[in-house]
Every structure is written in C-alpha cells, then in structure tokens.
N, C-alpha and C. Protein backbone atom coordinates (compact mmCIF):
# COMPACT_ATOMS: atom_id res chain seq x y z
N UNK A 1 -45.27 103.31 -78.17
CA UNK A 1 -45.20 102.68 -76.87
C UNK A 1 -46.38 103.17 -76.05
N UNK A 2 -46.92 102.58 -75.59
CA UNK A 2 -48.16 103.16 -74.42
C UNK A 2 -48.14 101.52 -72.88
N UNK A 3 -48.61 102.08 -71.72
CA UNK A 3 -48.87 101.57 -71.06
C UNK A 3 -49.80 101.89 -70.14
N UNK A 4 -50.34 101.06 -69.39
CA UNK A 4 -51.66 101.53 -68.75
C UNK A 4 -51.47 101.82 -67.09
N UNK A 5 -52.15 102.75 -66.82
CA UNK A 5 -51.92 103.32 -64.86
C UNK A 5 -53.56 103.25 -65.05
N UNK A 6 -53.92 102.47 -63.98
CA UNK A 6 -55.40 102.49 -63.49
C UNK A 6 -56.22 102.72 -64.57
N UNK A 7 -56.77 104.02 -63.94
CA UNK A 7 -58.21 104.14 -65.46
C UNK A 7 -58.32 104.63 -66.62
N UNK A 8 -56.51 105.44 -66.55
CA UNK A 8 -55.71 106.02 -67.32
C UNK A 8 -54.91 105.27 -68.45
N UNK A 9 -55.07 105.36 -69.85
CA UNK A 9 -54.28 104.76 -70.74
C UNK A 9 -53.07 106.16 -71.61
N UNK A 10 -51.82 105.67 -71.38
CA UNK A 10 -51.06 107.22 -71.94
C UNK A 10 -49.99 106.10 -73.29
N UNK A 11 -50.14 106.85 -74.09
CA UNK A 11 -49.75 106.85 -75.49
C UNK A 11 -48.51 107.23 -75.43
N UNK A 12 -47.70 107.29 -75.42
CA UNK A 12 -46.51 108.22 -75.89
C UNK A 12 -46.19 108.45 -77.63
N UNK A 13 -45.99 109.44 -77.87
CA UNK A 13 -46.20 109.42 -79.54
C UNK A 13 -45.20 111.05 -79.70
N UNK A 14 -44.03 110.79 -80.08
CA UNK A 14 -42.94 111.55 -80.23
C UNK A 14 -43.02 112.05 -78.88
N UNK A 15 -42.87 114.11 -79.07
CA UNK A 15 -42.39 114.59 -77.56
C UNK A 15 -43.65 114.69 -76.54
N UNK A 16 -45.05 114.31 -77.16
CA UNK A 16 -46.14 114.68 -76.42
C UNK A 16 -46.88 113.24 -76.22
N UNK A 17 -47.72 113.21 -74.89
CA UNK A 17 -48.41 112.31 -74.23
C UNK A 17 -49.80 112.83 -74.22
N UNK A 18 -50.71 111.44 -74.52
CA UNK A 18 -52.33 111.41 -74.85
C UNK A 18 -52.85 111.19 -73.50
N UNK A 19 -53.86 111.69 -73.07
CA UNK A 19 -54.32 111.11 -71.58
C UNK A 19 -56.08 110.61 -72.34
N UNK A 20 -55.88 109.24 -72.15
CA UNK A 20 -57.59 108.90 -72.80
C UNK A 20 -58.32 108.28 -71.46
N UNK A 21 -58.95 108.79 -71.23
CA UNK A 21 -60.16 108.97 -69.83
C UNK A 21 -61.41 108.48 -70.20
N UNK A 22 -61.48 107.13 -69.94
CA UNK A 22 -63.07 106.16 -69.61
C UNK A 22 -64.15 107.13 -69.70
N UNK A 23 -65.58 107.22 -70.69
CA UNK A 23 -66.68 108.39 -70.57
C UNK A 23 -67.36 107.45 -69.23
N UNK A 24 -67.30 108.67 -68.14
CA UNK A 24 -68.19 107.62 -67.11
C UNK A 24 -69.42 108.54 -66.90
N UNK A 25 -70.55 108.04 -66.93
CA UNK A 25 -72.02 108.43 -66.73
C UNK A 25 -72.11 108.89 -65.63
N UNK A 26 -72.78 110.41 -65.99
CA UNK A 26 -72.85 111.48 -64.45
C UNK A 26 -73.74 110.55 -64.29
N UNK A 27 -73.74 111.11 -62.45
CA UNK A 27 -74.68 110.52 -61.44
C UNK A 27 -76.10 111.15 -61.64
N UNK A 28 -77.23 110.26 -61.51
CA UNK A 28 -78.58 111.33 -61.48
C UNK A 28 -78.57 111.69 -59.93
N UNK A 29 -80.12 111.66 -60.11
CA UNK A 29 -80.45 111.80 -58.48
C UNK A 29 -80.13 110.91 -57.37
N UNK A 30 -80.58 111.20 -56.57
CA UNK A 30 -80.33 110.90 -55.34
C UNK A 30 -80.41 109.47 -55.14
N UNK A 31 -81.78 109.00 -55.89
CA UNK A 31 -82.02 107.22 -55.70
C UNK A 31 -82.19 107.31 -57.05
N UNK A 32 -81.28 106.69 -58.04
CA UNK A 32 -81.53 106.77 -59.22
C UNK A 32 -81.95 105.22 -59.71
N UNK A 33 -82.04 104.53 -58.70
CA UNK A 33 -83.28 103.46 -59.55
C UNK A 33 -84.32 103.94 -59.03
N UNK A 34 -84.96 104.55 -58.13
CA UNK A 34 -86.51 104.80 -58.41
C UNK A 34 -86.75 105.79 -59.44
N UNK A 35 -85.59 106.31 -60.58
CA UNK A 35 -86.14 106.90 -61.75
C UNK A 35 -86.09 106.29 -62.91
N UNK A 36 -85.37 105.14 -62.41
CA UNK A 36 -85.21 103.79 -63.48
C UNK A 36 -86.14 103.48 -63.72
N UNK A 37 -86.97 102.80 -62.34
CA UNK A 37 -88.23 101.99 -62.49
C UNK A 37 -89.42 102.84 -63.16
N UNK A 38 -89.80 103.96 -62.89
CA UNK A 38 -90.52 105.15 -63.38
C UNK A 38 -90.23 104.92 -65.04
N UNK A 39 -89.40 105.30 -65.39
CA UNK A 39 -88.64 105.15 -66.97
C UNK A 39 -88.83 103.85 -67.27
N UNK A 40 -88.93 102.75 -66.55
CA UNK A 40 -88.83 101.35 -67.68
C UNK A 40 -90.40 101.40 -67.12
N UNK A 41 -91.74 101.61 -66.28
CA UNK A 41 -92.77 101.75 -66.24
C UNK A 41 -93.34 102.26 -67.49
N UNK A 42 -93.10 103.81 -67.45
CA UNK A 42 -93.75 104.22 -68.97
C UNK A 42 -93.36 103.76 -70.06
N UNK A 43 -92.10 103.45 -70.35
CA UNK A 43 -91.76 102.55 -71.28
C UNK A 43 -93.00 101.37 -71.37
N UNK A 44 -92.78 100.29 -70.36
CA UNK A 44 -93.93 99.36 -70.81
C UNK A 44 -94.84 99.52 -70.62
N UNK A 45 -95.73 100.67 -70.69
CA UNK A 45 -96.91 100.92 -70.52
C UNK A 45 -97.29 101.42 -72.46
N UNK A 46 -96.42 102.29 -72.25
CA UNK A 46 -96.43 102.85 -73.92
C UNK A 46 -96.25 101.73 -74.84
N UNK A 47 -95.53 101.11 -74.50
CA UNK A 47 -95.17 99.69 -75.58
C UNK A 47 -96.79 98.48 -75.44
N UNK A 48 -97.25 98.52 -74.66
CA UNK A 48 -98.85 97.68 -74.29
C UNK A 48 -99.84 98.36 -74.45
N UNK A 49 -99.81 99.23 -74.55
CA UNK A 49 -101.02 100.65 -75.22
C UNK A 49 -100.74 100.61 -76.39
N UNK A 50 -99.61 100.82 -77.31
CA UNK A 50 -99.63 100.72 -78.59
C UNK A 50 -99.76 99.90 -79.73
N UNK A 51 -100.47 99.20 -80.80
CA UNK A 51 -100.60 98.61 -81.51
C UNK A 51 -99.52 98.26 -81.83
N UNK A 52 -99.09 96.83 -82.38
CA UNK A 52 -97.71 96.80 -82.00
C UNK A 52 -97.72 97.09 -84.15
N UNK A 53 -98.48 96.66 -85.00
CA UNK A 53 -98.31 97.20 -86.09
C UNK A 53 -98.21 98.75 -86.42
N UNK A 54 -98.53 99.62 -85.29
CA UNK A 54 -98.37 100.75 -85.53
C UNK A 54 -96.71 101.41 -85.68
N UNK A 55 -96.57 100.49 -84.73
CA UNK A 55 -94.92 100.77 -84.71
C UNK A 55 -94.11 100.08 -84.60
N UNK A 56 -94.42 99.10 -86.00
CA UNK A 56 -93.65 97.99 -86.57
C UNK A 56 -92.83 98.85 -87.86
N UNK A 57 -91.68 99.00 -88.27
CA UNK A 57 -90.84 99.64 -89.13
C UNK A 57 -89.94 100.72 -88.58
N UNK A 58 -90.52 101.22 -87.74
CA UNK A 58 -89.59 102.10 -86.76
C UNK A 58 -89.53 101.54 -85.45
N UNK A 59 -88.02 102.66 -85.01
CA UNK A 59 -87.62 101.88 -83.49
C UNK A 59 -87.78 103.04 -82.67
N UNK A 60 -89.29 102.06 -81.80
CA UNK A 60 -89.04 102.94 -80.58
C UNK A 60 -88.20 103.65 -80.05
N UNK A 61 -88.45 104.34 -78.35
CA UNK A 61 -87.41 104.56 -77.27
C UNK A 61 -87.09 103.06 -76.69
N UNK A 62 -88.35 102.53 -76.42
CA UNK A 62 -87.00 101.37 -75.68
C UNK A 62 -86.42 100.51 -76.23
N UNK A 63 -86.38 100.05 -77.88
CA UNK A 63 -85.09 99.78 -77.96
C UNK A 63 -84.33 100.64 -78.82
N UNK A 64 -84.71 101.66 -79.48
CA UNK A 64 -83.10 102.97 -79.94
C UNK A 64 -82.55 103.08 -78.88
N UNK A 65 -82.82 103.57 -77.62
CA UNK A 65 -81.75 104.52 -76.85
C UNK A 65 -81.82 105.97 -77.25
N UNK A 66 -82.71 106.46 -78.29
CA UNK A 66 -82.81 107.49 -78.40
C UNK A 66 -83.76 108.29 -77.80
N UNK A 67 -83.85 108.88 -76.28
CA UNK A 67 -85.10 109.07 -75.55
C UNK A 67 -84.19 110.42 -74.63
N UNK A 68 -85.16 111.51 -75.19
CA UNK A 68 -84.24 113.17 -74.42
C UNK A 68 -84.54 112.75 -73.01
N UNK A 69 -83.68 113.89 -72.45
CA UNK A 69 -83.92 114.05 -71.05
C UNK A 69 -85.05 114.79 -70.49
N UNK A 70 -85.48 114.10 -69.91
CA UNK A 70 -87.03 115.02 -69.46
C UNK A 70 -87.32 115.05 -67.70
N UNK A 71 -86.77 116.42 -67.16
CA UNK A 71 -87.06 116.84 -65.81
C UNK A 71 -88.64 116.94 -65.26
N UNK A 72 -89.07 116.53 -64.44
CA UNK A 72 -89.94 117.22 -63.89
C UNK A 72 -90.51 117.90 -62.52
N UNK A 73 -91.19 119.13 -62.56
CA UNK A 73 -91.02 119.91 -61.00
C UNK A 73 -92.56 120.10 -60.83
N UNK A 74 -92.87 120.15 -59.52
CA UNK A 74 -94.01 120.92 -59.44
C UNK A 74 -94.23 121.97 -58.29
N UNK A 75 -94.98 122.95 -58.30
CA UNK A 75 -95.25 123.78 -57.15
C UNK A 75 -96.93 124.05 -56.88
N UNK A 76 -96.84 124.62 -55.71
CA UNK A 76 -98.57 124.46 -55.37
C UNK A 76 -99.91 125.14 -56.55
N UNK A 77 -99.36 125.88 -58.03
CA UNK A 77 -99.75 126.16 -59.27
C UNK A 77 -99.68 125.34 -60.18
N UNK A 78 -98.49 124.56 -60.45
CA UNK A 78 -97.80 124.28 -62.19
C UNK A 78 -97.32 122.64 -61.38
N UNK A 79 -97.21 122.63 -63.00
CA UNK A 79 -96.39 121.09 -63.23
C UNK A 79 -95.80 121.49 -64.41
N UNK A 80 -94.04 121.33 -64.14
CA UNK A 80 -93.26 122.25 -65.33
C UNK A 80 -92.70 120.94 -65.99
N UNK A 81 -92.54 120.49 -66.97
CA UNK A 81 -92.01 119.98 -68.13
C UNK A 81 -90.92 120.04 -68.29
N UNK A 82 -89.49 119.99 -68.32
CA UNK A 82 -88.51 120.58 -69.10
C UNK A 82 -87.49 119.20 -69.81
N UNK A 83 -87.44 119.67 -71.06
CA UNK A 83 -86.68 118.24 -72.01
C UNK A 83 -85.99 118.83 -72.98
N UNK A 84 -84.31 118.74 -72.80
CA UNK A 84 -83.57 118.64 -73.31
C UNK A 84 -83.53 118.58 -75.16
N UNK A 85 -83.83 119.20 -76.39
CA UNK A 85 -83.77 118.73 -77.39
C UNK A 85 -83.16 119.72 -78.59
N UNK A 86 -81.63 119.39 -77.99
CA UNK A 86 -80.94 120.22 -78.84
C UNK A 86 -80.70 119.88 -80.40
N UNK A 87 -80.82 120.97 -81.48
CA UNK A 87 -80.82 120.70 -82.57
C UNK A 87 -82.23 120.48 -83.62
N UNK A 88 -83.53 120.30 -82.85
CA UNK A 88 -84.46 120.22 -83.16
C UNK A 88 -85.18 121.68 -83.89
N UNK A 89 -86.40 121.86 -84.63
CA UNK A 89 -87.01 122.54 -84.90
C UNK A 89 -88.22 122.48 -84.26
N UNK A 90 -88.88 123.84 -83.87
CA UNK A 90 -89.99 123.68 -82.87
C UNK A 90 -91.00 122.93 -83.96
N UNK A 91 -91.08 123.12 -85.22
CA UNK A 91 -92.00 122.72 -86.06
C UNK A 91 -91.88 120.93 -85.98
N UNK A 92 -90.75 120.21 -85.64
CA UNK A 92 -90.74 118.55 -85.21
C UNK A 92 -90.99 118.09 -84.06
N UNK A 93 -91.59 119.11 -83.26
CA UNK A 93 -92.02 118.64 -81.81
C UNK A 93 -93.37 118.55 -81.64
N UNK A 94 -93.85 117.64 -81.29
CA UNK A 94 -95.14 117.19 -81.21
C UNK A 94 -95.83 116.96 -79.66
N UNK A 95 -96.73 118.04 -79.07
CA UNK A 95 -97.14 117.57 -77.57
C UNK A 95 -98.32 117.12 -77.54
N UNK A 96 -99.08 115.97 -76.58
CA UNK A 96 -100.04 116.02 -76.55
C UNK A 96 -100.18 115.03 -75.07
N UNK A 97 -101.78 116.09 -74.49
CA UNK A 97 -101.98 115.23 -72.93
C UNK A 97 -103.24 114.39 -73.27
N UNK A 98 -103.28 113.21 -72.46
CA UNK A 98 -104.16 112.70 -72.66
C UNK A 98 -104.72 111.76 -71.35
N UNK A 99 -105.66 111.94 -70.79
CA UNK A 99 -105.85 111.03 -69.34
C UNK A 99 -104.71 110.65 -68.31
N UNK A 100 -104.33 112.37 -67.97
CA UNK A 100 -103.49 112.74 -67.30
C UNK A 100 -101.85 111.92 -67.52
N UNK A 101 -102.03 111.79 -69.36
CA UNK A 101 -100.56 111.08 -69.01
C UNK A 101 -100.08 112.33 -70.53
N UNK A 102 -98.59 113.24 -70.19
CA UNK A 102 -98.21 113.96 -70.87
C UNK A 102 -97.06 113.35 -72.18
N UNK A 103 -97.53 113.44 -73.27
CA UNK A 103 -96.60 112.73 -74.38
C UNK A 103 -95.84 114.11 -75.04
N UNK A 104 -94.78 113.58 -75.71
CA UNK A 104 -93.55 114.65 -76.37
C UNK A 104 -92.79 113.59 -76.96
N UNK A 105 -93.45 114.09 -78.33
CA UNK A 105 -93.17 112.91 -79.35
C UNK A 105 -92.23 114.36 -80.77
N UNK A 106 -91.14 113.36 -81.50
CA UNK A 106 -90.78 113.85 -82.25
C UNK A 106 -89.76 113.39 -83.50
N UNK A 107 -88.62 114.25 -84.01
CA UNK A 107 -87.98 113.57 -84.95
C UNK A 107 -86.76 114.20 -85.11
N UNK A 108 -85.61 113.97 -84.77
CA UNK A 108 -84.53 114.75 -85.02
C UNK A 108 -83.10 113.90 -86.19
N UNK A 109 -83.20 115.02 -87.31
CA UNK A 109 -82.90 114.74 -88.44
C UNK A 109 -80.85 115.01 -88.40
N UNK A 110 -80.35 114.64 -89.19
CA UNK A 110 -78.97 114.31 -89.04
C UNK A 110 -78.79 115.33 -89.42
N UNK A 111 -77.71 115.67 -88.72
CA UNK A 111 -77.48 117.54 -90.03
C UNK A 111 -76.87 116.88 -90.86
N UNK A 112 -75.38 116.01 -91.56
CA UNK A 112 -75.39 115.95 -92.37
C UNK A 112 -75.56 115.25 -93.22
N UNK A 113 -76.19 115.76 -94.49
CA UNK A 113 -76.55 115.23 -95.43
C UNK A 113 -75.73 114.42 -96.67
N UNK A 114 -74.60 114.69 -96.92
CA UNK A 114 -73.84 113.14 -97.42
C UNK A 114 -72.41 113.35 -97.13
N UNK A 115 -71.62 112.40 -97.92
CA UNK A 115 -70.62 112.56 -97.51
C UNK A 115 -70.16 110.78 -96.29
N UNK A 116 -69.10 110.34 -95.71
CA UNK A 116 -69.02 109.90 -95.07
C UNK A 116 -68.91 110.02 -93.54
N UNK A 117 -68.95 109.67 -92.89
CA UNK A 117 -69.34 109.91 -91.46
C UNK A 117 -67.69 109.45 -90.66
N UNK A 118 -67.22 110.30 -90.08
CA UNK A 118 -66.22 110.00 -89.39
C UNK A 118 -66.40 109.48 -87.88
N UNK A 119 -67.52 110.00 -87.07
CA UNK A 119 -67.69 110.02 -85.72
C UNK A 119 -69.05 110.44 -85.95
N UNK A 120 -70.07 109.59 -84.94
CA UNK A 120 -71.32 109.75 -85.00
C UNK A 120 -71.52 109.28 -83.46
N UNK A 121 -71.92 110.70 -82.68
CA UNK A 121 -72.35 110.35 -81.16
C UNK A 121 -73.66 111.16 -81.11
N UNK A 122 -74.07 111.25 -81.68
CA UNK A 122 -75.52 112.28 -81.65
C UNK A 122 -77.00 111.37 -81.74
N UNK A 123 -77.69 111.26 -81.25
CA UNK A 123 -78.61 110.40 -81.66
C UNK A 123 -79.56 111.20 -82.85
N UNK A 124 -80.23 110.68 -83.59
CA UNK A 124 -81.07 110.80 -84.94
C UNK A 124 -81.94 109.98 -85.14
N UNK A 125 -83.44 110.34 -85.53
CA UNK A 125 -84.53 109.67 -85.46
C UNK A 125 -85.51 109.91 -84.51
N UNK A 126 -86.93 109.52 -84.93
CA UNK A 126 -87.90 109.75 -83.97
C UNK A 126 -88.10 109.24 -82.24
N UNK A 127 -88.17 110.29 -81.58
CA UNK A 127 -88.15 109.72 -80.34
C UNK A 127 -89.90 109.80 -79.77
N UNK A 128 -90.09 109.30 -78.38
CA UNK A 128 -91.47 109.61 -78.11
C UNK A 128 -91.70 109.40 -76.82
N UNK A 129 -91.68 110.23 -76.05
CA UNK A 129 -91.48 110.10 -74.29
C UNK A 129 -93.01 110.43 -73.59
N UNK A 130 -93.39 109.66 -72.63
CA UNK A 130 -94.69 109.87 -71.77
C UNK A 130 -94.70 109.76 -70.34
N UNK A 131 -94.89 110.56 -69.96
CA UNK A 131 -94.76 110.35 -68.60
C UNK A 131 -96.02 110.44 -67.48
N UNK A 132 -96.59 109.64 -67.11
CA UNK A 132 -97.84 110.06 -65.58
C UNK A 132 -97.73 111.64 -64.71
N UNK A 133 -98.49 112.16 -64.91
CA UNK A 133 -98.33 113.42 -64.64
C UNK A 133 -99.06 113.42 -62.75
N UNK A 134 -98.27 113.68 -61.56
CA UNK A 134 -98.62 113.43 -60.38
C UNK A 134 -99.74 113.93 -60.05
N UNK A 135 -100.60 115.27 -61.02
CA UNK A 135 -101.57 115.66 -60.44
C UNK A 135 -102.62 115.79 -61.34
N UNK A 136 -103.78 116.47 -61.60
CA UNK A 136 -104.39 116.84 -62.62
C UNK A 136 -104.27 117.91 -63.20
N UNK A 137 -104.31 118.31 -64.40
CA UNK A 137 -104.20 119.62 -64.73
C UNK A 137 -105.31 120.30 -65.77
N UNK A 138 -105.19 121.61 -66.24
CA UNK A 138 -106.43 122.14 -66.63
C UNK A 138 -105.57 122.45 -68.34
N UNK A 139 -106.15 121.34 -68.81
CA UNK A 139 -105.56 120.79 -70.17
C UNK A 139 -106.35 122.20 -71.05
N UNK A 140 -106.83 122.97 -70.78
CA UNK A 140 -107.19 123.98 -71.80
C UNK A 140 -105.78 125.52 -71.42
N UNK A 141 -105.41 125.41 -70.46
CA UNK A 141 -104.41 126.18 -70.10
C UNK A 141 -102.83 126.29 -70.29
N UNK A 142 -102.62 124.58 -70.66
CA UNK A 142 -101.11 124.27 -70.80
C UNK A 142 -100.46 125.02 -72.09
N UNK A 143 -99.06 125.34 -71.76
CA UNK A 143 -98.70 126.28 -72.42
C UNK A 143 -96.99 125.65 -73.16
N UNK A 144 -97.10 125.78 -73.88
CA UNK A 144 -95.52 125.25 -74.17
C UNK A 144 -94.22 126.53 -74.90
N UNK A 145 -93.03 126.34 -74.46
CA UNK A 145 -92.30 127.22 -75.04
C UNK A 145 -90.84 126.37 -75.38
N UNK A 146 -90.32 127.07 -76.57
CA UNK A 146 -88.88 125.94 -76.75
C UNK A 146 -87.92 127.14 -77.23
N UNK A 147 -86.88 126.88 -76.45
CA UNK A 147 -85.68 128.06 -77.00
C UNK A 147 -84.06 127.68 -76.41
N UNK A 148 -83.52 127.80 -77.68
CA UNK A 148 -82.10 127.12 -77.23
C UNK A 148 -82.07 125.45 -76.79
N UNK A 149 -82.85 124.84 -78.04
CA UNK A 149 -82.81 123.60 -77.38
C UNK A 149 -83.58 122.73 -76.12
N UNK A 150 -83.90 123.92 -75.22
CA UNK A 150 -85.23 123.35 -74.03
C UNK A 150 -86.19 123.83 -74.34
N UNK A 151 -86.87 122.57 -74.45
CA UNK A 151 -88.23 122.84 -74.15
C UNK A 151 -89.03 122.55 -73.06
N UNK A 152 -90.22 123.44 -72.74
CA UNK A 152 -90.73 123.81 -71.65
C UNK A 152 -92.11 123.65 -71.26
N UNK A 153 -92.70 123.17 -71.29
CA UNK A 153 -94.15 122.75 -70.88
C UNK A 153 -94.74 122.80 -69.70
N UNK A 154 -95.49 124.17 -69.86
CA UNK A 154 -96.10 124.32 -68.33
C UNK A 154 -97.53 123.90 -68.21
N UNK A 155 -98.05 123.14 -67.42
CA UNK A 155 -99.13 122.76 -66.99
C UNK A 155 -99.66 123.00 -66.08
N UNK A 156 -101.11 124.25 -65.70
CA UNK A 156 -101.66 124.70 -64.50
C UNK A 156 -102.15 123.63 -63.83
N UNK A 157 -102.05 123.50 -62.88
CA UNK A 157 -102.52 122.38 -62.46
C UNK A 157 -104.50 122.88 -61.86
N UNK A 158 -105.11 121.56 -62.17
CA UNK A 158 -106.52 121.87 -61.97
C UNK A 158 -106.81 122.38 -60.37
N UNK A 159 -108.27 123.16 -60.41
CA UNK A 159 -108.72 123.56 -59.02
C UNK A 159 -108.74 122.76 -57.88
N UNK A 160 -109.46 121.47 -58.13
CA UNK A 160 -109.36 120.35 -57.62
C UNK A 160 -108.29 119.72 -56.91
N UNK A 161 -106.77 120.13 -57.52
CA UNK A 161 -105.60 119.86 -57.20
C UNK A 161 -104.82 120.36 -56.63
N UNK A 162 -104.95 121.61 -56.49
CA UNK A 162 -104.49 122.61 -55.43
C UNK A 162 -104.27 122.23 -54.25
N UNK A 163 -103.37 122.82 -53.47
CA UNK A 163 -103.79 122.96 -52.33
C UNK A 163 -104.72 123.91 -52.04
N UNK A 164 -105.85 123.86 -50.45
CA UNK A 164 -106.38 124.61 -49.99
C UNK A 164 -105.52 125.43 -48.68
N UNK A 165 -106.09 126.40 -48.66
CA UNK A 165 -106.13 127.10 -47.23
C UNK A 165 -107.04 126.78 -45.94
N UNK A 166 -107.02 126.41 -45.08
CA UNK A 166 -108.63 125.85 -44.56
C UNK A 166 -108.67 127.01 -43.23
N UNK A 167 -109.40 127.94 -43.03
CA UNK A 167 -109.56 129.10 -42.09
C UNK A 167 -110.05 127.97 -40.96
N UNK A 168 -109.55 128.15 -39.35
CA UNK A 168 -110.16 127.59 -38.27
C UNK A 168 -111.27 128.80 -37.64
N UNK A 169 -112.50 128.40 -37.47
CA UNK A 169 -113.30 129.53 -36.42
C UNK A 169 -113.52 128.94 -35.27
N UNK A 170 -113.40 130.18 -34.61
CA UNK A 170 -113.98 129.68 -33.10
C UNK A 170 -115.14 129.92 -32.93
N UNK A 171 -115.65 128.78 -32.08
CA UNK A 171 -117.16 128.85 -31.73
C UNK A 171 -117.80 129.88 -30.56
C-alpha cells in the first residue's frame, strides 16, 4: 500500500515506513543565471575553436553532462582555481593556459571493472573545462596542487594587473 502527501511518497511495507524525498538541486550563487550564461559562453566558444573532427567519437562537456565543478576567486596577488575531481589520479589531469583562457582537461575511469552494474550515479569519461581568466597572469609562475580530490590552481597574477598604490605629493 503506499500513498502520496505533497513531495513526500511513503510505502508502507510490513511494520516499517519508506520516506522517498525528490533529489532537488542545491542552490548556487546568488544570480545563478549569470553563471549559466558564463558556462554555456565557454561552452560555445570551446565547441567553435575546436575542429569539430577532432572531437568527433567522443562526447564532449556540453553534451555528456560530465563537466566538474570549478570555483573561482581572486585577490589583489592570485587567481585561485579550485575543481572538484574526486576519484581521479593526479597523473589524468591535464592543465594548460593559453591567451589568458585557463583549460583542465581530463579522464575519469569507472572503478569497476566487470561484473553488472546495479546503480550508476557517478559520471565516467573524459571531461574538459575552460574558463576566461578576469585578469592576466604570469604563466611562468602558475602552480598547481591536487589532494583529496581538489584540485587547486594558483595563478600569480601579472605586474601589469595588480593593483597600484599611487603616493599623493604636495607641491
């Protein structure tokens, strides 16, 4: 016997009751379509830059759905990186900057290896994320670190990009 209350579906099944709860998608930020538009931007920018035979046989990010989470911060030094990629080996992560646009390209493999699959919520397969980087940076300095799944990419940002101090004198 089961019947439904709102968003709640309850089972009854001998002396104990199931409570099955809708997965509803945390909230991002604050205006989370201007991180939409940002995200479907590099998306079609990466997809019109790329040969489309290059990456004919495999599936992209925009249409897998397989694309980590990737934060970004900056302060009046750095432009910090940080992307989500649990399960990975640092040896399948691939970074590279290029005319101020930062790529983090990679491949994350199924752990298991045979057998039948009961439940599969994990994504698997190559992903490849790029993002416009807001300032310039001093591409001989960037530094990357990955542990526990985050990885971390710090980027000094160039001289040029700084802020200044500007001293006033009096005449």
């Amino acid at each position: 016997m089961s019947f439904q209350a709102g968003r709640h579906i309850f089972i009854e099944k001998g002396q104990s009751n199931m409570s099955l709860i809708r997965y509803q998608i945390p909230e991002l930020a604050t205006w989370p379509s201007l991180d939409r538009w940002s995200n479907l931007r590099d998306d079609l920018n990466l997809l019109i830059e790329s040969p489309f035979w290059s990456s004919f046989g495999r599936t992209g990010q925009l249409f897998s759905g397989w694309s980590p989470a990737l934060d970004l911060y900056q302060n009046n030094d750095n432009i910090i990186a940080v992307v989500e990629l649990p399960g990975m080996r640092k040896e399948d992560i691939e970074i590279s900057l290029h005319d101020g646009t930062l790529t983090i390209a990679g491949e994350r493999r199924s752990a298991t290896s045979n057998g039948d699959v009961e439940r599969s919520e994990c994504y698997v397969g190559k992903f490849r994320r790029s993002i416009t980087l807001p300032a310039r940076v001093d591409a001989n300095k960037v530094s990357a670190t990955y542990r526990d799944g985050i990885l971390t990419v710090t980027l000094p940002k160039a001289d040029e990009a700084k802020p200044k101090q500007i001293q006033v004198r009096a005449d």
